[in-house]
N, C-alpha and C. Protein backbone atom coordinates (compact mmCIF):
# COMPACT_ATOMS: atom_id res chain seq x y z
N UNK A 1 0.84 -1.18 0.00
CA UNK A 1 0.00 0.00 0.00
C UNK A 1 0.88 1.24 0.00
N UNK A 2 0.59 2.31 -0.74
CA UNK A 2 1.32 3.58 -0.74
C UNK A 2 0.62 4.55 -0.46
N UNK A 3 1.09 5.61 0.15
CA UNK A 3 1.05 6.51 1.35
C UNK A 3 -0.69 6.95 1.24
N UNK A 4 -0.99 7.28 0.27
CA UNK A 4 -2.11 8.18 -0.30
C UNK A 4 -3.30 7.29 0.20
N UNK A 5 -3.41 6.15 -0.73
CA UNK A 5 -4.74 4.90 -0.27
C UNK A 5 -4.39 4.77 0.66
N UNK A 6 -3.17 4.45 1.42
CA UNK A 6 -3.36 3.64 3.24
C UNK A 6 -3.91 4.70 3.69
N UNK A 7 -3.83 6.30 4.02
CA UNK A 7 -4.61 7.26 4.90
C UNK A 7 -5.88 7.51 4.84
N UNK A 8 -6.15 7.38 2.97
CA UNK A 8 -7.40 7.24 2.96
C UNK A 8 -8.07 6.10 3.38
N UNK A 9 -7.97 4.96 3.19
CA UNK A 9 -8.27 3.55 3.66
C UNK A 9 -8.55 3.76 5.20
N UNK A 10 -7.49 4.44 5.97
CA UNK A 10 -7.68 4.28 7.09
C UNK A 10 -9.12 5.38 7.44
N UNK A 11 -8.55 6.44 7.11
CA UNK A 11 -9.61 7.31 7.40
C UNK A 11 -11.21 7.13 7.27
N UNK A 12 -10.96 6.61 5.89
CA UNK A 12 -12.88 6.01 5.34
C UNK A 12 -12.90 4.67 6.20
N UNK A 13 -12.18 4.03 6.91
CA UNK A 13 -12.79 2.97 7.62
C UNK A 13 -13.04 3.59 9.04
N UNK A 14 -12.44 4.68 9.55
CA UNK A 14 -12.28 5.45 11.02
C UNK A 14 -13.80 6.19 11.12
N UNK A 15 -14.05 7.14 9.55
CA UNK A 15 -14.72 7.41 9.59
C UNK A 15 -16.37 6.49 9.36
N UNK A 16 -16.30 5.36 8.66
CA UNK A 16 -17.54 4.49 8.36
C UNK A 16 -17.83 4.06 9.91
N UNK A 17 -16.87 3.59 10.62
CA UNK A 17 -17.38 3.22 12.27
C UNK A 17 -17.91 3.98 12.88
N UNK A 18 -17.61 5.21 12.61
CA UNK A 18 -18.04 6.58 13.68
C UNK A 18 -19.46 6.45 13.18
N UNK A 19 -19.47 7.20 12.09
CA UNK A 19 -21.07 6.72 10.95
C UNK A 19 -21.71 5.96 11.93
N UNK A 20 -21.38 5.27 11.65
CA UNK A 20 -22.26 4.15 12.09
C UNK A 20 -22.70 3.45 13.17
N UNK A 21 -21.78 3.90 14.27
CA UNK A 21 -22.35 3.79 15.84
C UNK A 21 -22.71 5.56 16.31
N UNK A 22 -22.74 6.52 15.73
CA UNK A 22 -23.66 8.01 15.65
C UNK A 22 -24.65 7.85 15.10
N UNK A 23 -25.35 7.24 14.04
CA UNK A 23 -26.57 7.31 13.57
C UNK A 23 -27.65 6.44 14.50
N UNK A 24 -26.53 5.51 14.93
CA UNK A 24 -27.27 4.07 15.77
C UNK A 24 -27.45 4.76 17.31
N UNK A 25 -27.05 5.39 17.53
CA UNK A 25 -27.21 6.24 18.59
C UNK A 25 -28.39 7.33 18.74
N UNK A 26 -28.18 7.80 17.36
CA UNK A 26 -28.81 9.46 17.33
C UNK A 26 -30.86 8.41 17.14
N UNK A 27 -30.48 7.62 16.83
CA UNK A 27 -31.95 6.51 16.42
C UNK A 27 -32.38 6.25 18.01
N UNK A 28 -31.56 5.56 18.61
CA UNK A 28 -31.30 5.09 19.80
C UNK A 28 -32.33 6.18 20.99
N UNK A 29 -31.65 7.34 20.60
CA UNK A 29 -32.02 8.57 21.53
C UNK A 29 -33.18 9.29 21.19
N UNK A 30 -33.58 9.33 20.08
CA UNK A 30 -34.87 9.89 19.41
C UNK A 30 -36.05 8.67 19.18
N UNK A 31 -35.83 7.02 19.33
CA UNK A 31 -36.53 6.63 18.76
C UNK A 31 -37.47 5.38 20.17
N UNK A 32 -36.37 5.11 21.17
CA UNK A 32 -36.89 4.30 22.12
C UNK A 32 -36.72 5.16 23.65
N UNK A 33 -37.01 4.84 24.57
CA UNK A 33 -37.57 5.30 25.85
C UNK A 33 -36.54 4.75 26.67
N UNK A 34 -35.97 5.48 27.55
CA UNK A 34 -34.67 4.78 28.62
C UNK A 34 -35.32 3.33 29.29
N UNK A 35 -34.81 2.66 29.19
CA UNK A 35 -35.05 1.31 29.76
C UNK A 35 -36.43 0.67 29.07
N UNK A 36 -36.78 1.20 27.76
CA UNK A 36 -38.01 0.17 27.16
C UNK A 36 -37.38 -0.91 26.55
N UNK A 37 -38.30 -1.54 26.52
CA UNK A 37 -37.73 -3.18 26.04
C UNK A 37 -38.59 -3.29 24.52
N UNK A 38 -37.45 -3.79 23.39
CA UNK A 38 -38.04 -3.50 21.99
C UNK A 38 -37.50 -5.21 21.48
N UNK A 39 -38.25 -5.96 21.58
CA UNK A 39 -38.17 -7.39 21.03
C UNK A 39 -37.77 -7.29 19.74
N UNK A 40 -37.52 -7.02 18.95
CA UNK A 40 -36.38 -7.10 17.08
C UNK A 40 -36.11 -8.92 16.97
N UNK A 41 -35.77 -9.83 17.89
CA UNK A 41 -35.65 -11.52 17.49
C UNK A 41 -36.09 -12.10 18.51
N UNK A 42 -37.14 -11.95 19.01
CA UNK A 42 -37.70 -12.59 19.96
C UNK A 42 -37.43 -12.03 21.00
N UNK A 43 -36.48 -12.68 22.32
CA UNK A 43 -35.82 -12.32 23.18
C UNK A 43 -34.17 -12.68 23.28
N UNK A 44 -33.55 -12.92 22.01
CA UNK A 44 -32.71 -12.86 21.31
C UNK A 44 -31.67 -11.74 21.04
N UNK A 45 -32.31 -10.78 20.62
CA UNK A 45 -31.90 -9.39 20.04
C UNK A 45 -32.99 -8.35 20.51
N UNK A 46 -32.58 -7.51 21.79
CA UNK A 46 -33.57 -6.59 22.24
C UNK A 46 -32.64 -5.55 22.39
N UNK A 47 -33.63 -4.47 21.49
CA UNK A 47 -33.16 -2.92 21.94
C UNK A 47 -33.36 -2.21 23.27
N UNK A 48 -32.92 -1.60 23.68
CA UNK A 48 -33.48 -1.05 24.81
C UNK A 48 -32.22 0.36 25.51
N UNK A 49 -32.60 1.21 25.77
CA UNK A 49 -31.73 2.41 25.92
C UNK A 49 -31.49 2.40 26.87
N UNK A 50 -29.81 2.94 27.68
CA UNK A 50 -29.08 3.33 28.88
C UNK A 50 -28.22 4.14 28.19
N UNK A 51 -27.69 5.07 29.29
CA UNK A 51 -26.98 5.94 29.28
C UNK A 51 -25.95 5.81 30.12
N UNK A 52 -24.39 4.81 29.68
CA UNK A 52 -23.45 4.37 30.38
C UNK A 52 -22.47 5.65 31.16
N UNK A 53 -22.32 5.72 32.26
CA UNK A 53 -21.52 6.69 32.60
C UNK A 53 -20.41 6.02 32.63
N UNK A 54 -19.94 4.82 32.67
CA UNK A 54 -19.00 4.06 32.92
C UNK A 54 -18.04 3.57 31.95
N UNK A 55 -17.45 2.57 32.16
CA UNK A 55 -17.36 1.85 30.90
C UNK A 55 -18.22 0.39 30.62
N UNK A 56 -17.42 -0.44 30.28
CA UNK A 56 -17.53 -2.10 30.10
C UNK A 56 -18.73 -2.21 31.56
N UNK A 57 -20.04 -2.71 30.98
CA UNK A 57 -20.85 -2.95 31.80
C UNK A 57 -21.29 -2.21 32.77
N UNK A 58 -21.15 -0.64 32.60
CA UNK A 58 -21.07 0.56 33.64
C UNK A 58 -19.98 0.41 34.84
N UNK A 59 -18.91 -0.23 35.01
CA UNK A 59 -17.83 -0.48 35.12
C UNK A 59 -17.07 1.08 35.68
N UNK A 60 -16.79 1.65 36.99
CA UNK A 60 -16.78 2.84 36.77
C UNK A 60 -17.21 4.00 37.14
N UNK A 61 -18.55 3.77 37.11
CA UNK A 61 -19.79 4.67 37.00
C UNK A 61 -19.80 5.37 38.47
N UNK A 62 -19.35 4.62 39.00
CA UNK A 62 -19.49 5.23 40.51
C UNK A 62 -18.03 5.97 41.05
N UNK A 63 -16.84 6.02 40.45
CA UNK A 63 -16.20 6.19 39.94
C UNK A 63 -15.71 8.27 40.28
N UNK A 64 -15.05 8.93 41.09
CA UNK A 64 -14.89 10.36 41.63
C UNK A 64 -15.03 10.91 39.86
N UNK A 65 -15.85 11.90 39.77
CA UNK A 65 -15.98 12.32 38.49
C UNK A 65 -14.69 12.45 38.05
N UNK A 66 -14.02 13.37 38.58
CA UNK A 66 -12.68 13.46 38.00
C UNK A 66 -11.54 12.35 37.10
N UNK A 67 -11.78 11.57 38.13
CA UNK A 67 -10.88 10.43 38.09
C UNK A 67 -11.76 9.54 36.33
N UNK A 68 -12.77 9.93 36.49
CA UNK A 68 -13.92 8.95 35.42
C UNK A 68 -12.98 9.78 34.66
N UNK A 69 -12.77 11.29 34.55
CA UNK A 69 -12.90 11.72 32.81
C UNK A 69 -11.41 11.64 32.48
N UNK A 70 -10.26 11.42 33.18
CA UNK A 70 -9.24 10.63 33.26
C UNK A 70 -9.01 9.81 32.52
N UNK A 71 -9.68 8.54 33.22
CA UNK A 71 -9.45 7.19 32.64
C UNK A 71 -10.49 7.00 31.88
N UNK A 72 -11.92 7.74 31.60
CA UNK A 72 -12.81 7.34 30.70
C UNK A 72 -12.79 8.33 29.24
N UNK A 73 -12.29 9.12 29.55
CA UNK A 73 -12.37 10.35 28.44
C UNK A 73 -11.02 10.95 28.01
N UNK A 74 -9.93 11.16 28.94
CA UNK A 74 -8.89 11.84 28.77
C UNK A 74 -7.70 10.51 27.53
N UNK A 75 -8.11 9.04 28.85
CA UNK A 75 -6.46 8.25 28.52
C UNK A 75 -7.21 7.70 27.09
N UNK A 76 -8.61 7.65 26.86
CA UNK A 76 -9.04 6.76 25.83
C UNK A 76 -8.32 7.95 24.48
N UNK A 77 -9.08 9.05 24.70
CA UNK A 77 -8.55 9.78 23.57
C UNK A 77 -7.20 9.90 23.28
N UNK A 78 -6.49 9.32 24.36
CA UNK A 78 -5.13 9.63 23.74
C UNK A 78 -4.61 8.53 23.18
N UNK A 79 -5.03 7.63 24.13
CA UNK A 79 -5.06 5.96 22.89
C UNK A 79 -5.42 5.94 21.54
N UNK A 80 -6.47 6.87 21.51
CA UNK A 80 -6.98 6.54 20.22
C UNK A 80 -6.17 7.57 19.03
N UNK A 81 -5.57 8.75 19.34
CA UNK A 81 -4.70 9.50 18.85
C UNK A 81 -3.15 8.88 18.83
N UNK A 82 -2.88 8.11 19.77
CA UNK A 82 -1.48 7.12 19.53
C UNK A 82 -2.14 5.77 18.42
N UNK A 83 -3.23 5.55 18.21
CA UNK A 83 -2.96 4.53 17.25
C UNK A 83 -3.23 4.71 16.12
N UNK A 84 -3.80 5.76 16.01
CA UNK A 84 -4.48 6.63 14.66
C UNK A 84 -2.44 6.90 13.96
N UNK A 85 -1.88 7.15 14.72
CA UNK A 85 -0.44 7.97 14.06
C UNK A 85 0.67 6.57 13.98
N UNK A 86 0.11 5.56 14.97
CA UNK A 86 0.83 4.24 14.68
C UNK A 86 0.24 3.41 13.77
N UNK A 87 -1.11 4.08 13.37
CA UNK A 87 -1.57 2.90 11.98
C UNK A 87 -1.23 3.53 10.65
N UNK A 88 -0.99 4.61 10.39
CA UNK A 88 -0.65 5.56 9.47
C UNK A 88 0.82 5.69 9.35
N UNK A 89 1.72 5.84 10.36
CA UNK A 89 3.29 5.84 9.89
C UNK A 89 3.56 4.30 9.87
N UNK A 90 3.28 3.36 10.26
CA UNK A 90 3.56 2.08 10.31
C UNK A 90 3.25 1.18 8.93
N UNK A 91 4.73 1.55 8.27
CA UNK A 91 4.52 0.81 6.79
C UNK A 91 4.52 -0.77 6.72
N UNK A 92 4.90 -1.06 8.50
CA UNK A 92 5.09 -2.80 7.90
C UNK A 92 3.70 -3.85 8.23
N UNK A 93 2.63 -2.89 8.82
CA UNK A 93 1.57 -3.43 9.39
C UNK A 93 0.70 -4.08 7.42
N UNK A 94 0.02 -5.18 8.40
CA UNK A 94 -0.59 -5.94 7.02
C UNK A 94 -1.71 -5.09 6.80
N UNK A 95 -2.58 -5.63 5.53
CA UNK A 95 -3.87 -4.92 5.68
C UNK A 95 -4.94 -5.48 6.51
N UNK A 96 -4.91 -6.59 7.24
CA UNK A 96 -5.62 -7.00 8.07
C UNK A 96 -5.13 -5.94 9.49
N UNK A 97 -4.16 -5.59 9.84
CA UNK A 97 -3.67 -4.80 10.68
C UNK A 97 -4.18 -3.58 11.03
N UNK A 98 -4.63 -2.68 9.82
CA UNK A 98 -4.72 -1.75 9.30
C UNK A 98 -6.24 -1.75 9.55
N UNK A 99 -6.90 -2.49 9.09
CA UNK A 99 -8.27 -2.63 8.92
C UNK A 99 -8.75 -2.79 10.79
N UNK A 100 -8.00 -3.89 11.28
CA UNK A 100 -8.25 -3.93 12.54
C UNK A 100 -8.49 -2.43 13.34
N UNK A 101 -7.25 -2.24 13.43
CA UNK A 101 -6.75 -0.89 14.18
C UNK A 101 -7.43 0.09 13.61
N UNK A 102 -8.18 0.62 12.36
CA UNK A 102 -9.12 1.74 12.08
C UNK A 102 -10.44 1.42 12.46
N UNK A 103 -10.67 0.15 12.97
CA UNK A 103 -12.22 -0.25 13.07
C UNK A 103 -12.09 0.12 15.00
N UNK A 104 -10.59 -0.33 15.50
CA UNK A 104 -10.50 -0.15 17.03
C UNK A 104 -10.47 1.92 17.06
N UNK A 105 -9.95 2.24 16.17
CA UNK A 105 -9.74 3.72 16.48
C UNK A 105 -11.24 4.32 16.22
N UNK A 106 -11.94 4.00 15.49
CA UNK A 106 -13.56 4.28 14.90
C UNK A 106 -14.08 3.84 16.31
N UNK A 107 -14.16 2.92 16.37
CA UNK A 107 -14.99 2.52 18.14
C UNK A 107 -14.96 3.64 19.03
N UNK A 108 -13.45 3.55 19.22
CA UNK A 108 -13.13 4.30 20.43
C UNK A 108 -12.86 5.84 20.29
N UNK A 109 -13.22 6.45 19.32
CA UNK A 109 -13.51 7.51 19.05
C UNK A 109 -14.97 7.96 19.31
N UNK A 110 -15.98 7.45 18.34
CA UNK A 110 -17.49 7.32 18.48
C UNK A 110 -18.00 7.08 19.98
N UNK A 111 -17.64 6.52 21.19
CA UNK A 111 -17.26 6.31 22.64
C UNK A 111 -17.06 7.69 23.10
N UNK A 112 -15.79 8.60 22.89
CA UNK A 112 -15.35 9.49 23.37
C UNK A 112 -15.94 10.59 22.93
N UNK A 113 -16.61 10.29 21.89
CA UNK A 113 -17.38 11.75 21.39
C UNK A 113 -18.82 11.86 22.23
N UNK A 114 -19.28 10.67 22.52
CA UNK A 114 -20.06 10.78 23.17
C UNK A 114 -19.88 11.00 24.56
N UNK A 115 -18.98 10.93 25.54
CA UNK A 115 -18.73 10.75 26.69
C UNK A 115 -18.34 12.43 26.71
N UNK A 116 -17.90 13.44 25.18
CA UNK A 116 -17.63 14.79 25.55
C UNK A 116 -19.42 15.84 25.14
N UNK A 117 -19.84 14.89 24.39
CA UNK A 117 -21.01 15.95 24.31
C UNK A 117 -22.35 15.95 25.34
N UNK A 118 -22.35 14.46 25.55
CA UNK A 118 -23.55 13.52 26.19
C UNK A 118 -23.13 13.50 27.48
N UNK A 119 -21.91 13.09 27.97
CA UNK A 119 -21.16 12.96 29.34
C UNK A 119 -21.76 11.60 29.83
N UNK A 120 -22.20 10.84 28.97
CA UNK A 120 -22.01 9.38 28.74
C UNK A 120 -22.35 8.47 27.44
N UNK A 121 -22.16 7.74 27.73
CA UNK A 121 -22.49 6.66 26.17
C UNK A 121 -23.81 6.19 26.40
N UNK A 122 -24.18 6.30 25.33
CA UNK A 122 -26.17 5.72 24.79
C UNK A 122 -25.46 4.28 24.19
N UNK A 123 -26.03 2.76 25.06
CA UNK A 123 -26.15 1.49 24.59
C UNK A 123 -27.43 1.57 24.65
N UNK A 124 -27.63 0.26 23.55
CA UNK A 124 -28.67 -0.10 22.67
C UNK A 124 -28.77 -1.35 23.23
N UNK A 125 -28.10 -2.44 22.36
CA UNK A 125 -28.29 -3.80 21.95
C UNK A 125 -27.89 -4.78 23.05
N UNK A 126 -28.99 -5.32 23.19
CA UNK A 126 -29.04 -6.52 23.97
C UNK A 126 -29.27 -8.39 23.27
N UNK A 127 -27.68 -8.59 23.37
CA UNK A 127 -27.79 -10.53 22.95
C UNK A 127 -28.18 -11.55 24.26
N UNK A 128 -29.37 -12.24 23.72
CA UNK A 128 -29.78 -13.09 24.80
C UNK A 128 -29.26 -14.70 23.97
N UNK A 129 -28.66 -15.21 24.41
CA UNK A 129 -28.51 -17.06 23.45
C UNK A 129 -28.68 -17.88 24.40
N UNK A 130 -29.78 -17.50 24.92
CA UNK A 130 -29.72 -19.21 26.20
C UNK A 130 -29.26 -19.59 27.01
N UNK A 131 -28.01 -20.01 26.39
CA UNK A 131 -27.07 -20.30 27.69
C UNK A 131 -25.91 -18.79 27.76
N UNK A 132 -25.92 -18.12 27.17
CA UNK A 132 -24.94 -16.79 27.71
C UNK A 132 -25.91 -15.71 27.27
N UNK A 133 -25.35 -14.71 27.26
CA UNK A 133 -25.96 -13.32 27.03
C UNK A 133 -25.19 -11.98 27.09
N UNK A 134 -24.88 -11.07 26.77
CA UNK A 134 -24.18 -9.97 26.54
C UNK A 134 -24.63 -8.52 27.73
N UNK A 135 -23.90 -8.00 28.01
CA UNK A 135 -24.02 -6.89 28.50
C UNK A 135 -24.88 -5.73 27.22
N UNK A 136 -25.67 -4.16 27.73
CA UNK A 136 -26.36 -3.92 26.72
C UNK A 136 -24.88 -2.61 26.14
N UNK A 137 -24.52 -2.93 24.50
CA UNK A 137 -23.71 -2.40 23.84
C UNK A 137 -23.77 -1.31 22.92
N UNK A 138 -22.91 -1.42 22.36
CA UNK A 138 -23.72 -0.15 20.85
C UNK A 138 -22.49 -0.68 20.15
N UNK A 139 -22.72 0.49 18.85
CA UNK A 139 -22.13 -0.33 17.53
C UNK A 139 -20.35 0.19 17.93
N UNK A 140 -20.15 1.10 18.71
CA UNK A 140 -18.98 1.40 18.50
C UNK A 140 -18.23 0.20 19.44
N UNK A 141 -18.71 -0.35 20.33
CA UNK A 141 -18.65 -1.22 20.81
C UNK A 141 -18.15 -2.63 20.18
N UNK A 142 -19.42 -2.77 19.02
CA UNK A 142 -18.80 -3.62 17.80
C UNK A 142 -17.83 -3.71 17.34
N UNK A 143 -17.53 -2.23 16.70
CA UNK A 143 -16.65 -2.23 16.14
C UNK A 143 -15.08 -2.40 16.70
N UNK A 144 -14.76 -2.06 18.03
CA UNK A 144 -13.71 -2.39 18.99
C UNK A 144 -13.95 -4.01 18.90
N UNK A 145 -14.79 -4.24 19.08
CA UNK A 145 -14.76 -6.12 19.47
C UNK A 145 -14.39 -6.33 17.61
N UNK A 146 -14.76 -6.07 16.69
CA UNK A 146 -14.31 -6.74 15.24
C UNK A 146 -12.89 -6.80 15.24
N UNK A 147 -12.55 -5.33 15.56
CA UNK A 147 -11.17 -5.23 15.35
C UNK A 147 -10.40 -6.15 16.64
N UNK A 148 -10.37 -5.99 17.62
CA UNK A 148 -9.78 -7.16 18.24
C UNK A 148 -9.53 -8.37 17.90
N UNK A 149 -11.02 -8.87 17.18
CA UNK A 149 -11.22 -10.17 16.60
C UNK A 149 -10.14 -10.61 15.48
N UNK A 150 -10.11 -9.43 14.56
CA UNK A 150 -9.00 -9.53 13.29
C UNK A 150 -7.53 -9.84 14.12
N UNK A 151 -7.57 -8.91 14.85
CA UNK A 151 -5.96 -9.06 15.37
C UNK A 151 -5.62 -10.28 15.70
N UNK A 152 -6.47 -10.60 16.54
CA UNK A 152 -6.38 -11.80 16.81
C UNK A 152 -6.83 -13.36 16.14
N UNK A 153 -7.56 -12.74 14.92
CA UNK A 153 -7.23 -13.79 13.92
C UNK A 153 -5.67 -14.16 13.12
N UNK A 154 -5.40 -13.02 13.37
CA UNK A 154 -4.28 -12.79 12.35
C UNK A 154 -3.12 -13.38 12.93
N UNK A 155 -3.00 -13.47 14.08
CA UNK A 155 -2.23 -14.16 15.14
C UNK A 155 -2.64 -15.86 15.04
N UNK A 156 -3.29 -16.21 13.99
CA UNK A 156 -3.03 -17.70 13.81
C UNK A 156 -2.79 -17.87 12.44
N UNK A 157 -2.98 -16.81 11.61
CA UNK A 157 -3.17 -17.04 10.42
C UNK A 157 -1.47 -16.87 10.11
N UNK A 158 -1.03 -18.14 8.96
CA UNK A 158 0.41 -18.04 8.32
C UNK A 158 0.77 -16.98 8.47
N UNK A 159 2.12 -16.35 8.59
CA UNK A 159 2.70 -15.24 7.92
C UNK A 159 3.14 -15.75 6.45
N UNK A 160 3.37 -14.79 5.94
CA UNK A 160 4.16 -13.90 4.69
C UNK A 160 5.64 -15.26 4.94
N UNK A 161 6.24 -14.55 5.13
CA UNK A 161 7.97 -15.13 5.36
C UNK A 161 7.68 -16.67 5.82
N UNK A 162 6.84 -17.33 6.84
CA UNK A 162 6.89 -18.65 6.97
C UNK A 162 6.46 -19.40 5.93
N UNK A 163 5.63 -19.02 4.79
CA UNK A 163 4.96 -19.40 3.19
C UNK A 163 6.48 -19.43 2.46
N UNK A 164 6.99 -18.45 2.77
CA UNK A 164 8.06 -18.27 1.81
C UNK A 164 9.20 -19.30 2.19
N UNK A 165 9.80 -19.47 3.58
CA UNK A 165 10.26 -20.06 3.99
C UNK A 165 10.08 -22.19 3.09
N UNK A 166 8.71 -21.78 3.74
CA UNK A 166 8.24 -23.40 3.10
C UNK A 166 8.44 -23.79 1.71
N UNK A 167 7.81 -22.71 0.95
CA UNK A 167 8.43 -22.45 -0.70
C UNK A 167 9.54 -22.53 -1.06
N UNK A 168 10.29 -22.03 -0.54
CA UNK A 168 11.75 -22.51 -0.47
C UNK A 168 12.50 -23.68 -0.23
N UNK A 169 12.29 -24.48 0.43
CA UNK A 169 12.45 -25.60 1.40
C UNK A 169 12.27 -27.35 0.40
């Protein structure tokens, strides 16, 4: 990849996450009632609105304000500004890398924008499967868990040089 498409690449994927856990939000806040329960797959997939002051599972929440906008608002944004400049100068990262890390910087951006205008995060989505079930999330949420997921696919998947290695051999 050369310089021009990787920023854009990154950017239109930074920006499609934001998109897309803001609209799911701005729906979220205009369209259901704090704590109504909206059946979408039975009891499967239920919408239903909170307003996280916290983090991970309101995690936090109780939390000396100060100290919250610290570790909930201050260190995230700067995470997310250290990986935004480590996915962009970093020519040796794959495109699975790349893709990961703009879908983790999109999350956790869309998170922090809300935690500066809202002074907390609007979750939505509730997974019920029977035997487990999910805390209630939103899409930016998603999108941090995809990108994790890649990384950590990628961490089983061949490298480059061990193919070559074998090809050789």
């Amino acid at each position: 990849m050369n310089k021009i498409p990787r920023v854009a690449l990154v950017l239109i994927l930074i920006f499609a996450n934001i998109g897309c856990d803001q609209i799911t939000k701005v729906m979220a806040r205009n369209q259901i009632e704090y704590n109504e329960t909206i059946e979408v797959i039975g009891k499967n997939l239920i919408l239903t609105k909170v307003e996280n002051t916290g983090a991970f599972l309101g995690m936090g929440s109780e939390m000396h304000p100060t100290l919250r906008v610290i570790l909930l608002l201050i260190l995230p944004a700067v995470v997310m500004i250290g990986l935004l400049y480590y996915v962009i100068k970093n020519k040796e990262l794959s495109l699975m890398s790349v893709v990961a890390l703009s879908f983790i910087v999109g999350g956790g951006i869309g998170n922090v924008y809300d935690r500066i205008v809202y002074g907390s995060v609007t979750d939505m989505i509730f997974l019920d499967f029977e035997f487990a079930h999910t805390g209630i999330f939103n899409m930016a949420d998603v999108s941090v868990m995809i990108g994790t997921g890649l990384i950590l696919l990628e961490q089983f998947m061949p490298k480059k040089k061990d193919q070559e290695e074998k090809a050789a051999a």
